[in-house]
Each structure stands twice: as structure tokens, then as C-alpha cells.
Protein backbone atom coordinates (compact mmCIF):
# COMPACT_ATOMS: atom_id res chain seq x y z
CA UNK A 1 -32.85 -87.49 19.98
CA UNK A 2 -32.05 -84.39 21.46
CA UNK A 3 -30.77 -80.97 19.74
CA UNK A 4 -28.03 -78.63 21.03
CA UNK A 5 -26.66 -75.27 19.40
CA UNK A 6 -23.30 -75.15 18.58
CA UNK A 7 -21.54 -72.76 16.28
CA UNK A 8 -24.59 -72.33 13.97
CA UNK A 9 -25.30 -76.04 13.76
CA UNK A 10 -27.83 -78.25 15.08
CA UNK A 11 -25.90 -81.29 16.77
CA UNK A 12 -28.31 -84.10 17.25
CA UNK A 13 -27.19 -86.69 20.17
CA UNK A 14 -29.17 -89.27 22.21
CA UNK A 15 -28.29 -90.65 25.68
CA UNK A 16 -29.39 -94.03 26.89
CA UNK A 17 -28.22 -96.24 30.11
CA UNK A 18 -28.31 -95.46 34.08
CA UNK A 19 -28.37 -92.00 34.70
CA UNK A 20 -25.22 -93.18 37.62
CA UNK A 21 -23.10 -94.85 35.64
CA UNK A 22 -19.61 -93.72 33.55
CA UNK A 23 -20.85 -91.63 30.71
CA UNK A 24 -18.97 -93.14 27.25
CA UNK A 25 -19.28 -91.11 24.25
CA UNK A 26 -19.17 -92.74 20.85
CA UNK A 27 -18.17 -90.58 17.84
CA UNK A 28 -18.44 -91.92 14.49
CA UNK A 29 -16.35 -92.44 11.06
CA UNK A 30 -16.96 -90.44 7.94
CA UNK A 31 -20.29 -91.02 6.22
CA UNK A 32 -21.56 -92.69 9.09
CA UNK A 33 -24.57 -92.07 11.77
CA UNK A 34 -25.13 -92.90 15.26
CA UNK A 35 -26.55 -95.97 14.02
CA UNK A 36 -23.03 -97.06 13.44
CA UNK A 37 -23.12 -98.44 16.58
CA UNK A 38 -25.79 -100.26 16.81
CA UNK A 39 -24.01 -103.45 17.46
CA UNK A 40 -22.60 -102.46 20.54
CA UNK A 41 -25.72 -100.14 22.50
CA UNK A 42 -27.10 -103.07 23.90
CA UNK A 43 -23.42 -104.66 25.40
CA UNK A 44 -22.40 -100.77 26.73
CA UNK A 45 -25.98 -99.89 28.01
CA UNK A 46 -26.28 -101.69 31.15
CA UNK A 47 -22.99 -100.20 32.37
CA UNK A 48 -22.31 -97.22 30.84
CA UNK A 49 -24.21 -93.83 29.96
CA UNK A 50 -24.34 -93.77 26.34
CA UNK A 51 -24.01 -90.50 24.37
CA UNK A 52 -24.22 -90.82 20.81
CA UNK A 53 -24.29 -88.06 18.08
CA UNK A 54 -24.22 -87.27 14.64
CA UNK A 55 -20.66 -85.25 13.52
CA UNK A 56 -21.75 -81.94 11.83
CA UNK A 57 -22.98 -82.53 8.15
CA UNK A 58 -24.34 -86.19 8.89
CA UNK A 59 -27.78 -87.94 9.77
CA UNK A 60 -29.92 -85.63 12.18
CA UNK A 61 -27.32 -83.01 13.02
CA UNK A 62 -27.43 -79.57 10.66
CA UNK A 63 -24.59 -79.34 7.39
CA UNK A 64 -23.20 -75.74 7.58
CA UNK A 65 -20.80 -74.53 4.93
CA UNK A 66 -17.72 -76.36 5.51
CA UNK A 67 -14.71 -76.86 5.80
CA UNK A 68 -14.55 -78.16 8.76
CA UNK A 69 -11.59 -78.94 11.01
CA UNK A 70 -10.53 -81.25 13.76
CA UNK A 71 -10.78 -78.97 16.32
CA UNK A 72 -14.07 -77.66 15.43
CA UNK A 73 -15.13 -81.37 15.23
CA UNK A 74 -13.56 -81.82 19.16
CA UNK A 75 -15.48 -78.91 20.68
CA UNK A 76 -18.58 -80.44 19.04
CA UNK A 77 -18.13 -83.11 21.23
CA UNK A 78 -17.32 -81.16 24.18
CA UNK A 79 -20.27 -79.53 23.94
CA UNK A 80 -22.26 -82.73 23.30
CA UNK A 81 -20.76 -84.21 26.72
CA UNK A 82 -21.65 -80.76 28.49
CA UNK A 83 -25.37 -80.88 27.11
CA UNK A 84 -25.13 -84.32 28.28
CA UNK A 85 -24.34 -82.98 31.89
CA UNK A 86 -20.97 -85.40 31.45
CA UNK A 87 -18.07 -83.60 32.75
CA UNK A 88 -15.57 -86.25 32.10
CA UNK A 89 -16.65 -89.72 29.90
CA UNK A 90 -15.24 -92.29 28.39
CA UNK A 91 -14.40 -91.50 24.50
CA UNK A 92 -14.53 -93.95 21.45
CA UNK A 93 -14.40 -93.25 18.06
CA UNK A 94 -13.84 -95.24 14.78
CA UNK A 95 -11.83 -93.77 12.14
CA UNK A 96 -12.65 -89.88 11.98
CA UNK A 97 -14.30 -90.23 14.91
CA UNK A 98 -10.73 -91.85 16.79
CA UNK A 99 -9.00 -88.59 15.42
CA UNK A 100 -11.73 -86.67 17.54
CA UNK A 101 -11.14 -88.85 20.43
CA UNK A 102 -7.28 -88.33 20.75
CA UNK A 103 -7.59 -84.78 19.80
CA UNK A 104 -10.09 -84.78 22.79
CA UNK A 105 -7.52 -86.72 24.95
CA UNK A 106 -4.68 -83.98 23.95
CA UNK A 107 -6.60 -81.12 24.20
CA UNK A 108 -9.11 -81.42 26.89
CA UNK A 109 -7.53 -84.01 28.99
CA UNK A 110 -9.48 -82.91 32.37
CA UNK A 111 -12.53 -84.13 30.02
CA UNK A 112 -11.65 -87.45 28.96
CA UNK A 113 -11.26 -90.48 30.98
CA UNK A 114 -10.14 -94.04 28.66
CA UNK A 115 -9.73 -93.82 25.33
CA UNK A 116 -10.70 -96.11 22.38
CA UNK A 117 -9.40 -95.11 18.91
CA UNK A 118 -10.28 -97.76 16.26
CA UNK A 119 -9.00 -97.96 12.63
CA UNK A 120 -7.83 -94.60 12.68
CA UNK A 121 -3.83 -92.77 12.58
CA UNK A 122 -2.13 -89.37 13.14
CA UNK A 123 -2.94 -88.57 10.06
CA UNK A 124 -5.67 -90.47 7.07
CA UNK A 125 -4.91 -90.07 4.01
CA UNK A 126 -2.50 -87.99 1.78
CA UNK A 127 -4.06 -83.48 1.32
CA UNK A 128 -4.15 -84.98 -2.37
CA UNK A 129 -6.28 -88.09 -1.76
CA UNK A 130 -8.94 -85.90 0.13
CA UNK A 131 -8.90 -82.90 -2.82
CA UNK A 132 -9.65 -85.49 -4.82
CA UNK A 133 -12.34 -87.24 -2.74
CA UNK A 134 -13.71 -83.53 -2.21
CA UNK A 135 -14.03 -82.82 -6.39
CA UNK A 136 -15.50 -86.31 -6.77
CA UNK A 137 -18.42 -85.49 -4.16
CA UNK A 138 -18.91 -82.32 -5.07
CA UNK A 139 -19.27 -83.14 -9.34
CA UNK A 140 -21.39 -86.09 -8.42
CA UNK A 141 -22.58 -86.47 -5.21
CA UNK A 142 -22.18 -89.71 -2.93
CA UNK A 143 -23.95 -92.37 -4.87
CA UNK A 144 -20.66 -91.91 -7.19
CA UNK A 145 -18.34 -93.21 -4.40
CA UNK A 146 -20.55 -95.82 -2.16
CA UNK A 147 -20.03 -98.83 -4.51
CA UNK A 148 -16.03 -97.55 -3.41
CA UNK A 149 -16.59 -96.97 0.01
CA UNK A 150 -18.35 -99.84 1.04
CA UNK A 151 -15.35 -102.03 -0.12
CA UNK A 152 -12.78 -100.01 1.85
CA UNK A 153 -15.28 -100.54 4.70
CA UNK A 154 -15.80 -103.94 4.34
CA UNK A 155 -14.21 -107.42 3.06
CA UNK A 156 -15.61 -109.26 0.51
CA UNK A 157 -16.14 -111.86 2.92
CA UNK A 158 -18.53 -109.88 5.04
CA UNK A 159 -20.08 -108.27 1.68
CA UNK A 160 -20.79 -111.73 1.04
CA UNK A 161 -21.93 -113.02 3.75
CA UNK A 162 -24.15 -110.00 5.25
CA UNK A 163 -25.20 -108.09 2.81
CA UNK A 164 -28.12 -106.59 4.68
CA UNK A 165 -26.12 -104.82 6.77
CA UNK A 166 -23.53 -103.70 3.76
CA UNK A 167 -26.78 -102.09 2.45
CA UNK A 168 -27.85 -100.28 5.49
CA UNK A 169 -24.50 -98.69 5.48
CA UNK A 170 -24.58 -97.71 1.97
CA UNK A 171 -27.83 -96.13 2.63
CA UNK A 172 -26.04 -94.70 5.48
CA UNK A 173 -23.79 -92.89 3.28
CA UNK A 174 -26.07 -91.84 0.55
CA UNK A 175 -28.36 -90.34 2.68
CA UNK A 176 -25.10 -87.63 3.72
CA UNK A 177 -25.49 -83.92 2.47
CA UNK A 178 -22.55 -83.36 0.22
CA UNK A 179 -21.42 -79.91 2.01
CA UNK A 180 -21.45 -82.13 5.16
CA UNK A 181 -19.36 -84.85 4.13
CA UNK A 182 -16.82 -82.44 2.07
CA UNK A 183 -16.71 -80.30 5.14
CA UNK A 184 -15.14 -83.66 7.13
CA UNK A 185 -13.21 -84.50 4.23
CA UNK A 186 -11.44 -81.47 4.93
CA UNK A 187 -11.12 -82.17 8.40
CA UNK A 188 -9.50 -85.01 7.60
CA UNK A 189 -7.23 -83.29 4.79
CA UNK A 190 -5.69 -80.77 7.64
CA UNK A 191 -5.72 -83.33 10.59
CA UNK A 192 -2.51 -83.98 11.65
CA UNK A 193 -2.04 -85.24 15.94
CA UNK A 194 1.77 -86.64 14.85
CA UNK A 195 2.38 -83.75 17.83
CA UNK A 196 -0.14 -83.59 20.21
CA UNK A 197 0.07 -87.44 20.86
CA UNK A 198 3.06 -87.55 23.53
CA UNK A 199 0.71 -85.01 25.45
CA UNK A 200 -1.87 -87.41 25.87
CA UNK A 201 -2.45 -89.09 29.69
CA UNK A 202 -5.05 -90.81 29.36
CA UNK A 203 -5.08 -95.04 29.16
CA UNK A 204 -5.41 -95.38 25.42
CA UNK A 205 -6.58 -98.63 23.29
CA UNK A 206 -5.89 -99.01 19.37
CA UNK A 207 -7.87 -101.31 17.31
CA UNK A 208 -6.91 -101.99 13.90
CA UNK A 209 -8.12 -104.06 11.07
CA UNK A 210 -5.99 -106.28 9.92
CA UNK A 211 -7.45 -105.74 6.29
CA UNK A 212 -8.05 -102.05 6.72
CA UNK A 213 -6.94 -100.24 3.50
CA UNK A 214 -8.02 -96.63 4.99
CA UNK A 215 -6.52 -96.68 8.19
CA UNK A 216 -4.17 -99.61 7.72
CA UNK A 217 -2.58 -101.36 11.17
CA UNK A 218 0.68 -99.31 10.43
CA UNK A 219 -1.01 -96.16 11.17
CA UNK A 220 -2.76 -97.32 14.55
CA UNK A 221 0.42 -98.78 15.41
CA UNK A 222 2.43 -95.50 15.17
CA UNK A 223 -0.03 -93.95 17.44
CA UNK A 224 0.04 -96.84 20.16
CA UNK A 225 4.10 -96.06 20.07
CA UNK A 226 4.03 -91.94 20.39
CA UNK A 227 0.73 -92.59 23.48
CA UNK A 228 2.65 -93.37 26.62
CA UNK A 229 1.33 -96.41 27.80
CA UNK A 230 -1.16 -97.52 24.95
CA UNK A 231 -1.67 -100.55 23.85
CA UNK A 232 -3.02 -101.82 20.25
CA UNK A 233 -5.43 -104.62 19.44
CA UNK A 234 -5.70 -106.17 16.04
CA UNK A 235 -9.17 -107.23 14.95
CA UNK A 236 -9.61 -109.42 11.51
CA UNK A 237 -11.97 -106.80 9.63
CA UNK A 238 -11.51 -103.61 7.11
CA UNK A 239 -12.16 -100.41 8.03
CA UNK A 240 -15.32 -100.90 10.12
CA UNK A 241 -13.92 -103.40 12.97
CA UNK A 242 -16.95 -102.59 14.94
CA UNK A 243 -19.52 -103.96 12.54
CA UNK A 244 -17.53 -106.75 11.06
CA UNK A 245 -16.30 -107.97 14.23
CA UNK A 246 -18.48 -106.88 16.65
CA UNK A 247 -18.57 -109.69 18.86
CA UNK A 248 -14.44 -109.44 19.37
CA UNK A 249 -14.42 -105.68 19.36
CA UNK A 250 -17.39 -105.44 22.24
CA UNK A 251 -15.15 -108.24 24.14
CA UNK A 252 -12.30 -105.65 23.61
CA UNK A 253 -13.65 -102.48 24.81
CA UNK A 254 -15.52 -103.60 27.94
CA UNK A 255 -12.39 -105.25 28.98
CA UNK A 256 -10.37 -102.01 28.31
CA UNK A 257 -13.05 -99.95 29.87
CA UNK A 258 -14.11 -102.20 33.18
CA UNK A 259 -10.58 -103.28 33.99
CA UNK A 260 -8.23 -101.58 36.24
CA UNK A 261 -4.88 -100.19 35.02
């Protein structure tokens, strides 16, 4: 892992695959590290540069006071690619982490080559729902909401049937700071791309989950209709479509990345 300075934080990224190829920054979901992905390092390695990192208040990177906000979340990963000596990448992200990528692909478009945003909208969530998420966190830290969480993440299907990994994602989420993960919250509270979509160039691939309560295929649809040219993908999973269906979502995103348009 590597550290870089940004804004009084500690960002903590790693970078793994040929120092030639595209560079393709993954940026994760709320409550979530970069082991997130590690279902698909292995498929993206041998043909992509790999830049991973923890969002401000999560696994390795520092928590500073929050809130936080969308933008301060995007020039996080700006300076992640630029520390990564990436001056244009690939960008996919999974649920907060697909806000950061289209807010990358609006607002730094000389930066961002395809994008992938998975189980992820315009906006998440209602200012109320996240106040509320914010007070519950905040009067008793995360071990109140991961018995919640995990089933928004999840189906009961794949609780059922891999529970291992169910529990290394509830650890996951435990192991947040609370200032960290209110400071996203907050993020997410204020986010709102409804008008910096139709400025966005770049190819663009949705993936929804077709059981996603969070994020449900409504709200990734919307964005593949205001993203000229985008196209949506729906993947039978909750809210993490990457680890429930990773075999369908790697198939997805090296086809969308490798392809020509």
C-alpha cells in the first residue's frame, strides 16, 4: 500500500498489473475497502494497471472530520490517479464509488477514459434517509446497522449459500471509523449528478441488480437515459453485483473495457 497527502488525509491506494498497460481505477461503495474487489484483481490484472484505494474515512486511508462531499470524494481520486502517474484511466465504481466515477466523467473528462458505474443513481437515497443513517451511527456505532446492511447488500440466497464471504464484509464494515462513514453518508445526502450527466462524453456502462433495494435498477436506468450513448446491464444480485455475481459482472466489464466502440 502506498500513502499520498491530500487535504489533511492520508489516502491509502495500491497499484498492481504491467506498468504499460491502461491504468483502471476501482473506487468502492460505502463501508467498503479495497478488498471489495477482490474477486475481480486477478481477471483485470493481466491487462490493466490496477489502482485501488480506500475513500477517506475507510480501511487504511485517514478519517478527518467530515462531512464530506462528492466533489471532495472526486479530487481524492484525481489525486490517487496522479500519485499513480495515470493521467487518464479507466474508472469503476460500485454504488458510492459509481457516483465518484460519473462525477469524475463530468468534471474531469480529459481524465477519464470508459466508465463503469454499478448499482448506483443520480442521486441514493432521500437527505432524510441519510440524517437518519447519520444519528443511528453516530448513537451507536456500526455494529448497530451491519445485521441491516448486509441484507441490503446481499440476497438471502447468497447469505445462504456463502456465508464466509457475507462475514468478511460485515467485518468490512465494522471495522469503519464512525466520523468516516458519517462523513460519506453525507456525501451521499448532498450528491445530486441529475445535471452534470448530459455533460458526460465518455462510453459509459450501468450495472444494476436486479434485487438491489439501495440503488434499485430504476435509478441506474435513469442515468443510462440522461449519458449519451450508455448502455445498462442487469445482473441478478442486490446491491453488491460484483461479489454476488462476479463471474457475470467480470464477463461484463472486460467486454465493455477491451471492445471497441
Amino acid at each position: 500500500m502506498t500513502k499520498l497527502q491530500v487535504d489533511q488525509c492520508r489516502l491509502s491506494f495500491d497499484v498492481e498489473g504491467p506498468q504499460e498497460a491502461p491504468p483502471l481505477l476501482l473506487l468502492n461503495s460505502l463501508g467498503t475497502t479495497t478488498d471489495l474487489w477482490k474477486q475481480q484483481v486477478d481477471q483485470l490484472t493481466p491487462l490493466f494497471r490496477v489502482i485501488r484505494c480506500d475513500t477517506r474515512g475507510h480501511g487504511l486511508s485517514d478519517s478527518p472530520p467530515g462531512p464530506y462531499t462528492l466533489e471532495r470524494l472526486g479530487r481524492d481520486a484525481l489525486a490517487v490517479l496522479a500519485a499513480a502517474n495515470a493521467p487518464r484511466a479507466h474508472v469503476c465504481g460500485i454504488s458510492l464509488g459509481g457516483m465518484v466515477a460519473l462525477w469524475l466523467a463530468a468534471n474531469a473528462q480529459e481524465r477519464v477514459d470508459r466508465v463503469i458505474a454499478a448499482n448506483t443513481g443520480a442521486t441514493i437515497g432521500t437527505p432524510s434517509f441519510w440524517n437518519q443513517r447519520i444519528a443511528a451511527v453516530q448513537a451507536s456505532g456500526l455494529s448497530g446497522i451491519t445485521d441491516t446492511l448486509t441484507k441490503r447488500w446481499f440476497t438471502d440466497r447468497f447469505c445462504q449459500t456463502d456465508p464466509v464471504i457475507v462475514g468478511q464484509f460485515r467485518s468490512m464494515l465494522s471495522a469503519c471509523t464512525v466520523e468516516g462513514y458519517a462523513g460519506c453518508c453525507a456525501a451521499l445526502r448532498d450528491a445530486n449528478l441529475n445535471d452534470a450527466l448530459a455533460r458526460i462524453a465518455a462510453p459509459v456502462l450501468v450495472i444494476n441488480g436486479a434485487n438491489d433495494e439501495a440503488t434499485p435498477p430504476e435509478a441506474g436506468n435513469l442515468v443510462q437515459t440522461r449519458v449519451r450513448g450508455a448502455r445498462a446491464v442487469t445482473l441478478e444480485a442486490a446491491h453488491l453485483s460484483n461479489v454476488e455475481q462476479a463471474g457475470a459482472f467480470n464477463a461484463t466489464i472486460l467486454s465493455f473495457l477491451t471492445n471497441s466502440h
